[in-house]
PDB file of N, CA and C in Angstrom:
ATOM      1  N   UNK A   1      90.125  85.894 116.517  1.00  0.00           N
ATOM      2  CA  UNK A   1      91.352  86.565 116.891  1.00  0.00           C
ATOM      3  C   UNK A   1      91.398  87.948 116.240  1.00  0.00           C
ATOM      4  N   UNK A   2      91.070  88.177 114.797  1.00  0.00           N
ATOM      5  CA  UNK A   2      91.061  89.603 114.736  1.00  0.00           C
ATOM      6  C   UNK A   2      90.051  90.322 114.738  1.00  0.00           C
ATOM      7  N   UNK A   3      88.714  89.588 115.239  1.00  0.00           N
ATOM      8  CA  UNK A   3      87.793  90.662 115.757  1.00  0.00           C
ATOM      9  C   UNK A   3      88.173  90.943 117.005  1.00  0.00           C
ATOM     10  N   UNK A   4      88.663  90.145 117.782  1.00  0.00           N
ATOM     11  CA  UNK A   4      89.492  90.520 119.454  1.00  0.00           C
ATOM     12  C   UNK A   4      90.118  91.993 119.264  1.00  0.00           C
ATOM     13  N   UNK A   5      91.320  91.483 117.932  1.00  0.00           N
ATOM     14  CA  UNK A   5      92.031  92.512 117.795  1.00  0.00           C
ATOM     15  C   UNK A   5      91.626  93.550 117.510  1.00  0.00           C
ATOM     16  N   UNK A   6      90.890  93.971 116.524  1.00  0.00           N
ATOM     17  CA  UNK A   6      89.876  95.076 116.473  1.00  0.00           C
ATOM     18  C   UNK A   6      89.427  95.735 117.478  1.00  0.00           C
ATOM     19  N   UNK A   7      89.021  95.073 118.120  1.00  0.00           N
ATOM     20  CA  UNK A   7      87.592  95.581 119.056  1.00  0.00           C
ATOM     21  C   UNK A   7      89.040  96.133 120.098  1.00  0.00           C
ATOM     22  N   UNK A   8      89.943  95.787 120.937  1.00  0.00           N
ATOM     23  CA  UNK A   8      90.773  95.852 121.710  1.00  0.00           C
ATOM     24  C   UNK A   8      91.216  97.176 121.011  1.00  0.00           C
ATOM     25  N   UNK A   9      92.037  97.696 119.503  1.00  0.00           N
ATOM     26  CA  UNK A   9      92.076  98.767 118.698  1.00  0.00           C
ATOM     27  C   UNK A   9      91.142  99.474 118.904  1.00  0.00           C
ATOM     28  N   UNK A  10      89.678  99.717 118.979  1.00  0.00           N
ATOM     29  CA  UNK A  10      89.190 100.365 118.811  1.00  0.00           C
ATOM     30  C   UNK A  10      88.549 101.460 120.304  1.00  0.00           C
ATOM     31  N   UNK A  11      88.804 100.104 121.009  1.00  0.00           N
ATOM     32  CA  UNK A  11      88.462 100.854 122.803  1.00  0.00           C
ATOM     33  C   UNK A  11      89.857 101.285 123.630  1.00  0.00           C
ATOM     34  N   UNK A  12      90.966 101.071 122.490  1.00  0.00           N
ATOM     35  CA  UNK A  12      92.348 101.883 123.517  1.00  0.00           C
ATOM     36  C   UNK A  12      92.780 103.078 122.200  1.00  0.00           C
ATOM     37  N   UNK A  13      91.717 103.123 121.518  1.00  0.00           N
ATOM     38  CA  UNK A  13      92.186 104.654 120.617  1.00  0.00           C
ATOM     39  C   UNK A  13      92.911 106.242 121.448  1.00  0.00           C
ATOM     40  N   UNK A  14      91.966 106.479 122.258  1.00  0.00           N
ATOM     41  CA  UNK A  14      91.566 107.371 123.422  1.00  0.00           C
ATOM     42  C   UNK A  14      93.379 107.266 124.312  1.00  0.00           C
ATOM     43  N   UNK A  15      93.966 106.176 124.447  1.00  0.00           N
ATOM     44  CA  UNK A  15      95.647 105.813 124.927  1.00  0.00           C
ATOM     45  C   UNK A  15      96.096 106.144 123.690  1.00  0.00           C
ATOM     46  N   UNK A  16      96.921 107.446 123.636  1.00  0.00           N
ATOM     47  CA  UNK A  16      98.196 107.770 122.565  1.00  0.00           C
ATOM     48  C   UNK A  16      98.940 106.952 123.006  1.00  0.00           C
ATOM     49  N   UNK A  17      99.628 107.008 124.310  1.00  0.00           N
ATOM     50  CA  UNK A  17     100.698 106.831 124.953  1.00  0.00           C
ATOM     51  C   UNK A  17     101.535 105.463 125.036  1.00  0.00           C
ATOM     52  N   UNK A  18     100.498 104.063 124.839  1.00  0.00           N
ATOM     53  CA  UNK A  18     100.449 103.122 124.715  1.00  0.00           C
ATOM     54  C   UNK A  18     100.368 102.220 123.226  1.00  0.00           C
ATOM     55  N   UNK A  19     101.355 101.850 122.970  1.00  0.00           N
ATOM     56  CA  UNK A  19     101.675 101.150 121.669  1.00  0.00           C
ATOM     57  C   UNK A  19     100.938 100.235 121.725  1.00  0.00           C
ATOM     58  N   UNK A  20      99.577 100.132 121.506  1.00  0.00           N
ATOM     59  CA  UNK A  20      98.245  98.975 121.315  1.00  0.00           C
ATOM     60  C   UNK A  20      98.990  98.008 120.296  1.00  0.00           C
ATOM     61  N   UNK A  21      99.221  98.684 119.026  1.00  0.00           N
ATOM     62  CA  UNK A  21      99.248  98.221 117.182  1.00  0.00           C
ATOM     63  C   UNK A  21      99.969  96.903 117.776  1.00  0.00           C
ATOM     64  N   UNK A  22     101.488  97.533 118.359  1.00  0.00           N
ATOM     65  CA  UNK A  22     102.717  96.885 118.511  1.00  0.00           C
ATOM     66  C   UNK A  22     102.608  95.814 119.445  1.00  0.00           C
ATOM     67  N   UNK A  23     101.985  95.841 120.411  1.00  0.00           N
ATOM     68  CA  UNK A  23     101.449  95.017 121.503  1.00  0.00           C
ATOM     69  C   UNK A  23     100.603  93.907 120.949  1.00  0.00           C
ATOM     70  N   UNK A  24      99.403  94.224 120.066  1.00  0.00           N
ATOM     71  CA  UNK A  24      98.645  93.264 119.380  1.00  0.00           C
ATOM     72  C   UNK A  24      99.370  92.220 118.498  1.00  0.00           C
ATOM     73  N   UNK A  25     100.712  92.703 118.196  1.00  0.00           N
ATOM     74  CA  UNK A  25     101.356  92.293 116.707  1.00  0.00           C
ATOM     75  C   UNK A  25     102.480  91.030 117.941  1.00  0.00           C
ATOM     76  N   UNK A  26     102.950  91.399 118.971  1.00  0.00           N
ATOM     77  CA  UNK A  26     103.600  90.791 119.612  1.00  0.00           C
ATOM     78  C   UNK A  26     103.026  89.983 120.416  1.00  0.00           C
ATOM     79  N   UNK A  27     101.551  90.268 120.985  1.00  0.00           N
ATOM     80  CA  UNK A  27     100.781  88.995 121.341  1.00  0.00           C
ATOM     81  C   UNK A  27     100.477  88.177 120.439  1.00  0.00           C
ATOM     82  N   UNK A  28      99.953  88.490 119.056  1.00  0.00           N
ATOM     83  CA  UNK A  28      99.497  87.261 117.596  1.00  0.00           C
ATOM     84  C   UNK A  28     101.342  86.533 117.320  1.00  0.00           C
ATOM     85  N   UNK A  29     102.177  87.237 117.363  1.00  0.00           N
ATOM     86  CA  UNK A  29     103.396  86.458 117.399  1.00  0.00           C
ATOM     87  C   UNK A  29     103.756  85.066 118.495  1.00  0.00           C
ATOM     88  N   UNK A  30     103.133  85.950 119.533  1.00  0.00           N
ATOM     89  CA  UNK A  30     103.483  85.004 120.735  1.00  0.00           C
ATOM     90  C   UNK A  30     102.460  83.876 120.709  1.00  0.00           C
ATOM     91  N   UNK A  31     101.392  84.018 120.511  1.00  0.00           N
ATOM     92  CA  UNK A  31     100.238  82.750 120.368  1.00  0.00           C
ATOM     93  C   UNK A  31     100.300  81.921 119.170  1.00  0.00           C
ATOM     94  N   UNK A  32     101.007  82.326 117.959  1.00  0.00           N
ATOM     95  CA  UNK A  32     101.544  81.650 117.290  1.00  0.00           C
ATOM     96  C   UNK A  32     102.574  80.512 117.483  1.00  0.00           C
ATOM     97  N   UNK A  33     103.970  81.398 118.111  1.00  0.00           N
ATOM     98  CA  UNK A  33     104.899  80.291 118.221  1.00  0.00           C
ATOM     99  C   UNK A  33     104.336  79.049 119.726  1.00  0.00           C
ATOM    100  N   UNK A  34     103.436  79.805 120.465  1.00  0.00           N
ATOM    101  CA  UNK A  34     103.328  78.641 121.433  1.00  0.00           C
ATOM    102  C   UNK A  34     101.935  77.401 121.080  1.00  0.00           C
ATOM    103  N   UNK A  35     101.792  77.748 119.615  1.00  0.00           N
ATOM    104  CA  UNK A  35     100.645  76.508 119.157  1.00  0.00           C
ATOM    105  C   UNK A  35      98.906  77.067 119.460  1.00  0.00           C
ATOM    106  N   UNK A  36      98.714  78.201 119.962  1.00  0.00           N
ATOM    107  CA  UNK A  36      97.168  78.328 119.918  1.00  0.00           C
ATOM    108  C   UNK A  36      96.618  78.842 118.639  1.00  0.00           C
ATOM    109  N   UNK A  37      97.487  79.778 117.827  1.00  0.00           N
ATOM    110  CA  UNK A  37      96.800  79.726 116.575  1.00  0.00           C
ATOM    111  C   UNK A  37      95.677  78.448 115.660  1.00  0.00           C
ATOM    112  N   UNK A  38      97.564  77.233 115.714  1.00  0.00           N
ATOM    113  CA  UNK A  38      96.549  75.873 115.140  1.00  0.00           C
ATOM    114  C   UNK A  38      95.807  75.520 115.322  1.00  0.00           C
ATOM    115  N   UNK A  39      95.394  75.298 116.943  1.00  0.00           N
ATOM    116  CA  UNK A  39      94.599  74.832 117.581  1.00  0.00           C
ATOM    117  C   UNK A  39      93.320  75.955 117.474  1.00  0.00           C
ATOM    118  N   UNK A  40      93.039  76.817 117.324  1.00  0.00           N
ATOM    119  CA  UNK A  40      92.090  77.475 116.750  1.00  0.00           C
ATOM    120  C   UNK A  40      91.620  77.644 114.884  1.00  0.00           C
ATOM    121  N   UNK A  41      92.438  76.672 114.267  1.00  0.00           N
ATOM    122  CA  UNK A  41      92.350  76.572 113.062  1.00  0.00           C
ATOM    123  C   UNK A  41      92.850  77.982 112.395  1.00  0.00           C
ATOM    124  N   UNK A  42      93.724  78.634 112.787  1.00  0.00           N
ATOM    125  CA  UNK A  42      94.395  79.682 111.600  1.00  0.00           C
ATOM    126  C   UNK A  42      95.547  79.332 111.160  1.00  0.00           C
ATOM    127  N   UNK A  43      96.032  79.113 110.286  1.00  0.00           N
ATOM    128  CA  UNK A  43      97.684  78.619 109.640  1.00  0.00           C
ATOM    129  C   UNK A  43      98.229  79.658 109.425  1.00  0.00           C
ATOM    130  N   UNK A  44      99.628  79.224 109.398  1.00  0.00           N
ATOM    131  CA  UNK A  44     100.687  80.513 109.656  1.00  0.00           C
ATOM    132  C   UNK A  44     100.769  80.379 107.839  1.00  0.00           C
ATOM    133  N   UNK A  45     101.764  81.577 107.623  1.00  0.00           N
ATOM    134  CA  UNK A  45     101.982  82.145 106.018  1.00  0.00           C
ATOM    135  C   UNK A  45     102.703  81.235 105.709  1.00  0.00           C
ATOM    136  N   UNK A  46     103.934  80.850 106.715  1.00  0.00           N
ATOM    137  CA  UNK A  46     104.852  79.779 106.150  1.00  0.00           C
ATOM    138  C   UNK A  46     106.539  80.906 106.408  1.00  0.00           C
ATOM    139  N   UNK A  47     107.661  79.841 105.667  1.00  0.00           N
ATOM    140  CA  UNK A  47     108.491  80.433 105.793  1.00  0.00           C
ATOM    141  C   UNK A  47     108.895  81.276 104.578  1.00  0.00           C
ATOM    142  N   UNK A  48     109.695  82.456 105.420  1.00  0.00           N
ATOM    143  CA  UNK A  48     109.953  83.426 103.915  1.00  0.00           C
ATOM    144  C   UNK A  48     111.635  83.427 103.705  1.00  0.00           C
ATOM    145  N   UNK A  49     111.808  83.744 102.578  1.00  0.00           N
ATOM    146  CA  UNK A  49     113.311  83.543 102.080  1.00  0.00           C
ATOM    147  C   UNK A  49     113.809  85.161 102.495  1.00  0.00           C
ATOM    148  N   UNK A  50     114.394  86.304 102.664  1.00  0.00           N
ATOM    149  CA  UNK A  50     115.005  87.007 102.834  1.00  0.00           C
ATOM    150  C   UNK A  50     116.437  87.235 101.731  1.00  0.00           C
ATOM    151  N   UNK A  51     115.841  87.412 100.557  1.00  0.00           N
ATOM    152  CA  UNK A  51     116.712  87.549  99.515  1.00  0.00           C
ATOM    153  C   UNK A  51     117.046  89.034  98.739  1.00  0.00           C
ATOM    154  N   UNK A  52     118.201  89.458  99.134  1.00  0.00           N
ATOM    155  CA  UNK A  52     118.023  90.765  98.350  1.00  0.00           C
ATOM    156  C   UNK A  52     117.800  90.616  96.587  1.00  0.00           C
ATOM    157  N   UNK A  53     117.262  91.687  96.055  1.00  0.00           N
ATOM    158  CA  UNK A  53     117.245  91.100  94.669  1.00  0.00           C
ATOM    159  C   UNK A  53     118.589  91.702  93.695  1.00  0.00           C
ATOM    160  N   UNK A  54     119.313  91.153  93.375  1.00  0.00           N
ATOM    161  CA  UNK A  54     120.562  91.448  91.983  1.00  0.00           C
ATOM    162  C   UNK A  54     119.976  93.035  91.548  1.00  0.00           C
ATOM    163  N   UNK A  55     120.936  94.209  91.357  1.00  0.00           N
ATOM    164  CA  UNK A  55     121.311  95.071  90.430  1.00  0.00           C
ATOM    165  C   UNK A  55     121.776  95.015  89.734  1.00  0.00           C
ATOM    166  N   UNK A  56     121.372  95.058  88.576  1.00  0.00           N
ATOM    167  CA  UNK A  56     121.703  95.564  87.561  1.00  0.00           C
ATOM    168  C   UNK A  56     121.141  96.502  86.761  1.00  0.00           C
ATOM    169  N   UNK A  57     121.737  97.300  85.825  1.00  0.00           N
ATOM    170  CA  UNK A  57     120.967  98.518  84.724  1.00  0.00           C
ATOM    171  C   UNK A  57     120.387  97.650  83.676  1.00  0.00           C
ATOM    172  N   UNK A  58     119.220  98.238  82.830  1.00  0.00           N
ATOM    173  CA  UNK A  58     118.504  98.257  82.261  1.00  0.00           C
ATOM    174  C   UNK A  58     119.879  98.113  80.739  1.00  0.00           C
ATOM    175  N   UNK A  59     119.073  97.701  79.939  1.00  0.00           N
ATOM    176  CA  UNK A  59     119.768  97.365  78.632  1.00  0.00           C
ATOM    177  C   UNK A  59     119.195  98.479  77.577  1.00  0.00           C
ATOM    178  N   UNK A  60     119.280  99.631  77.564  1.00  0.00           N
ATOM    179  CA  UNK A  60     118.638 100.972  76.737  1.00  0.00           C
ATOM    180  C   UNK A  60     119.523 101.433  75.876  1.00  0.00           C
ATOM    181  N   UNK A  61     119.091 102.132  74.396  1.00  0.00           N
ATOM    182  CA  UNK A  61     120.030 101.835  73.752  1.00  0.00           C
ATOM    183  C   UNK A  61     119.996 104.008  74.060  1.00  0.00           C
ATOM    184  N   UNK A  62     120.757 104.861  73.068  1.00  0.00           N
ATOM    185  CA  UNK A  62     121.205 105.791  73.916  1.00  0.00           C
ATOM    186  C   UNK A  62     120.023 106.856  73.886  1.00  0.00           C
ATOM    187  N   UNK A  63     119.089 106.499  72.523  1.00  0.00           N
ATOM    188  CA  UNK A  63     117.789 107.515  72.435  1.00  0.00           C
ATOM    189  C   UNK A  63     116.913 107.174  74.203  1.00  0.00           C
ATOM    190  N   UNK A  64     116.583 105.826  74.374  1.00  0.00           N
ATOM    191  CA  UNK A  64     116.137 106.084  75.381  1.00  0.00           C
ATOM    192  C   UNK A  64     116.604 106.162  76.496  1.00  0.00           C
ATOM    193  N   UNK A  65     117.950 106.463  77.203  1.00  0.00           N
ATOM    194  CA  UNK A  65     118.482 106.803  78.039  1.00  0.00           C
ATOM    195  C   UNK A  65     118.151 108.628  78.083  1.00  0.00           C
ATOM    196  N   UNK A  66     118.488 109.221  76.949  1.00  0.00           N
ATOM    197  CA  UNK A  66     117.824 110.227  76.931  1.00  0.00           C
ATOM    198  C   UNK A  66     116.302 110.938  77.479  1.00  0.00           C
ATOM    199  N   UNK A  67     115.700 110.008  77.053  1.00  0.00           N
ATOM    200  CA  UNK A  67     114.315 110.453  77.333  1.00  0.00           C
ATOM    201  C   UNK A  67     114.140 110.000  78.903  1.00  0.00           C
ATOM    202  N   UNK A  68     114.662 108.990  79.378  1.00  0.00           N
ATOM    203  CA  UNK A  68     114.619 108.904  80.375  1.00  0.00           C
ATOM    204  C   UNK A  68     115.505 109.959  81.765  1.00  0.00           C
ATOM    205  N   UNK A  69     116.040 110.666  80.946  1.00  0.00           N
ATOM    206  CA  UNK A  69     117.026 111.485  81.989  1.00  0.00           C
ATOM    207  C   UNK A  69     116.341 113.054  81.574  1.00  0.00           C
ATOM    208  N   UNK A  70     115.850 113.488  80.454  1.00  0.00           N
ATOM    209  CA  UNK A  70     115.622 114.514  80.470  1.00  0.00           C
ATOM    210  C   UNK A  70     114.520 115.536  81.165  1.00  0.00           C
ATOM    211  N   UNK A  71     113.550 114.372  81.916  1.00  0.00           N
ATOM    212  CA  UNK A  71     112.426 115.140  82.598  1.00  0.00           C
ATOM    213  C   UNK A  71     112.831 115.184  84.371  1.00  0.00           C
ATOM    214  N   UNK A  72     113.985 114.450  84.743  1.00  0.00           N
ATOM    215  CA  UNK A  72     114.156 114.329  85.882  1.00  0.00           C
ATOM    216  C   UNK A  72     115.316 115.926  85.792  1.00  0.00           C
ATOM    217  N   UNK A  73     116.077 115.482  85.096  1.00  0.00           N
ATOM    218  CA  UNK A  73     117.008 116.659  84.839  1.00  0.00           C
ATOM    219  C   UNK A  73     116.308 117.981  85.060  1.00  0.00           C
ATOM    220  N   UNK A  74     115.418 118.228  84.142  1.00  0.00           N
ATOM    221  CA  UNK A  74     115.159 119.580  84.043  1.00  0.00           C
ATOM    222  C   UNK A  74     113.864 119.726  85.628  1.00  0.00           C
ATOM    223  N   UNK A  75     113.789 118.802  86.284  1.00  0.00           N
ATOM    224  CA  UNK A  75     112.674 118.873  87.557  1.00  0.00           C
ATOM    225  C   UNK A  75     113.924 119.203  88.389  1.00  0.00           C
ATOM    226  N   UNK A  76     115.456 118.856  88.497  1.00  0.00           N
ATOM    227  CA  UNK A  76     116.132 119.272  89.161  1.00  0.00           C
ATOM    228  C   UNK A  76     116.794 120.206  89.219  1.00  0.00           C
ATOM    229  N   UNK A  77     116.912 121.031  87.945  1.00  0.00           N
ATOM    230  CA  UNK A  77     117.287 122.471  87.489  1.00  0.00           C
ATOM    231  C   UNK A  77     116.253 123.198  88.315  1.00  0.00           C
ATOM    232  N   UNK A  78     115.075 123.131  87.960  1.00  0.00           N
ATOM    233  CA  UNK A  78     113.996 124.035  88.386  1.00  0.00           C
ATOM    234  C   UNK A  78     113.899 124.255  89.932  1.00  0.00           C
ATOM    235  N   UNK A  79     114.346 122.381  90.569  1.00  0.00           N
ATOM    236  CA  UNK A  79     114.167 122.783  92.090  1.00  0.00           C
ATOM    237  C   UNK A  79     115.753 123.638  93.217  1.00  0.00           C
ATOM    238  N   UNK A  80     116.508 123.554  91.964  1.00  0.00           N
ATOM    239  CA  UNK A  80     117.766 124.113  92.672  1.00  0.00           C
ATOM    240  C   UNK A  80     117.546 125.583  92.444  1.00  0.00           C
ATOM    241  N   UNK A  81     116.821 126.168  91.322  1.00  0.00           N
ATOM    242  CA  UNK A  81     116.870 127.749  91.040  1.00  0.00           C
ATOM    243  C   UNK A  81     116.251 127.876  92.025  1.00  0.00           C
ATOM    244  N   UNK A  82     114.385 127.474  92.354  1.00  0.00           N
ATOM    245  CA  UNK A  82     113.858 127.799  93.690  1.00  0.00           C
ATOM    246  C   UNK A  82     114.514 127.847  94.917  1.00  0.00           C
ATOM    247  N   UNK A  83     115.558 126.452  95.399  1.00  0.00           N
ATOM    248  CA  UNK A  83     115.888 126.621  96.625  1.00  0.00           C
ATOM    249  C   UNK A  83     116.902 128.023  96.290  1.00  0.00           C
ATOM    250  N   UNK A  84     117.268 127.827  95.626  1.00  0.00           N
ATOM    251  CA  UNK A  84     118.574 129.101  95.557  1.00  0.00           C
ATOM    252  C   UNK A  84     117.928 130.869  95.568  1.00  0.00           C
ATOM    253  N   UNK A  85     116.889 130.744  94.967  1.00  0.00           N
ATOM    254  CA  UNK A  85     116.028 132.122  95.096  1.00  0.00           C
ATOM    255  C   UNK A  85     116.031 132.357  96.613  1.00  0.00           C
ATOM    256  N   UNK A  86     114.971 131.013  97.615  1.00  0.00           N
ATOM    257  CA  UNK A  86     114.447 131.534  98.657  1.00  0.00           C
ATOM    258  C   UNK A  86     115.981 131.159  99.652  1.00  0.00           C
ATOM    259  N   UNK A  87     116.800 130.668  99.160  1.00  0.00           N
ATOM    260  CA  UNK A  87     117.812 131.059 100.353  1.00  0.00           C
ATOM    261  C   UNK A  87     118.420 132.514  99.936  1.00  0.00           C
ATOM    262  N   UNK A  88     118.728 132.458  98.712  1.00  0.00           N
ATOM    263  CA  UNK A  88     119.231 134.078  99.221  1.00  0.00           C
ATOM    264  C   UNK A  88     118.244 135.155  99.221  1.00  0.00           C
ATOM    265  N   UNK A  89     116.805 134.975  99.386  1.00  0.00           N
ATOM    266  CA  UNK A  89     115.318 135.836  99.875  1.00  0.00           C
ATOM    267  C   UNK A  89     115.734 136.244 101.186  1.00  0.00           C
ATOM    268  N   UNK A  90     116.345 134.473 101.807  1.00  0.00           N
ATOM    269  CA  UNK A  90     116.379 134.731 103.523  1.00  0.00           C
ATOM    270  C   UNK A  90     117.550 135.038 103.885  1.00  0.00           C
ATOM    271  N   UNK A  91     118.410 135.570 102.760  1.00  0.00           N
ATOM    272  CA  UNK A  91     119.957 136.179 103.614  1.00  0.00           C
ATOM    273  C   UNK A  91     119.598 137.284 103.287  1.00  0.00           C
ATOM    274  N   UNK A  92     118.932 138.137 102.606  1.00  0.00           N
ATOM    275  CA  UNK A  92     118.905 139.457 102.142  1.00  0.00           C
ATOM    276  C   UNK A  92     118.404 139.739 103.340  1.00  0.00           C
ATOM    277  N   UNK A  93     117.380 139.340 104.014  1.00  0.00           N
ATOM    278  CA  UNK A  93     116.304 139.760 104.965  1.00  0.00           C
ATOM    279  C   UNK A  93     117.275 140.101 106.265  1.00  0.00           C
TER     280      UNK A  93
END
């Protein structure tokens, strides 16, 4: 089945136009739920849980909250002076 798939990928490269990937992914879906997978000996992954995971913050005491904010900080100083240079570059113009 995925040398099929392959080989089928590799001789409709040449078709932009045609969603091969998506097509391949919805035929291996479809031969799945109607039982030819098993019967060719491939097993499915199984079932998956769909669980978002809990937020919460980190437990840092205040030195490293610091260190953790000070390199993002100053990467965002630097990228607001740039945008702010080349927009008013392009109102002067």
């Amino acid at each position: 089945m995925g040398l099929c798939a392959f080989f089928t990928l590799q001789f409709t490269q040449r078709h932009k136009t045609i969603p091969v990937a998506f097509l391949l992914i919805i035929l291996g879906i479809g031969l799945n739920v109607m039982g030819y997978t098993q019967e060719w000996g491939i097993s499915s992954v199984g079932h998956f849980e769909f669980i978002l995971p809990s937020f919460n913050l980190p437990h840092l005491n205040m030195n490293n909250w610091l260190q953790l904010v000070e390199i993002p900080l100053a990467v965002a100083l630097i990228i607001y002076a740039e945008s702010y240079t080349s927009i008013r570059t392009s109102a002067l113009k």
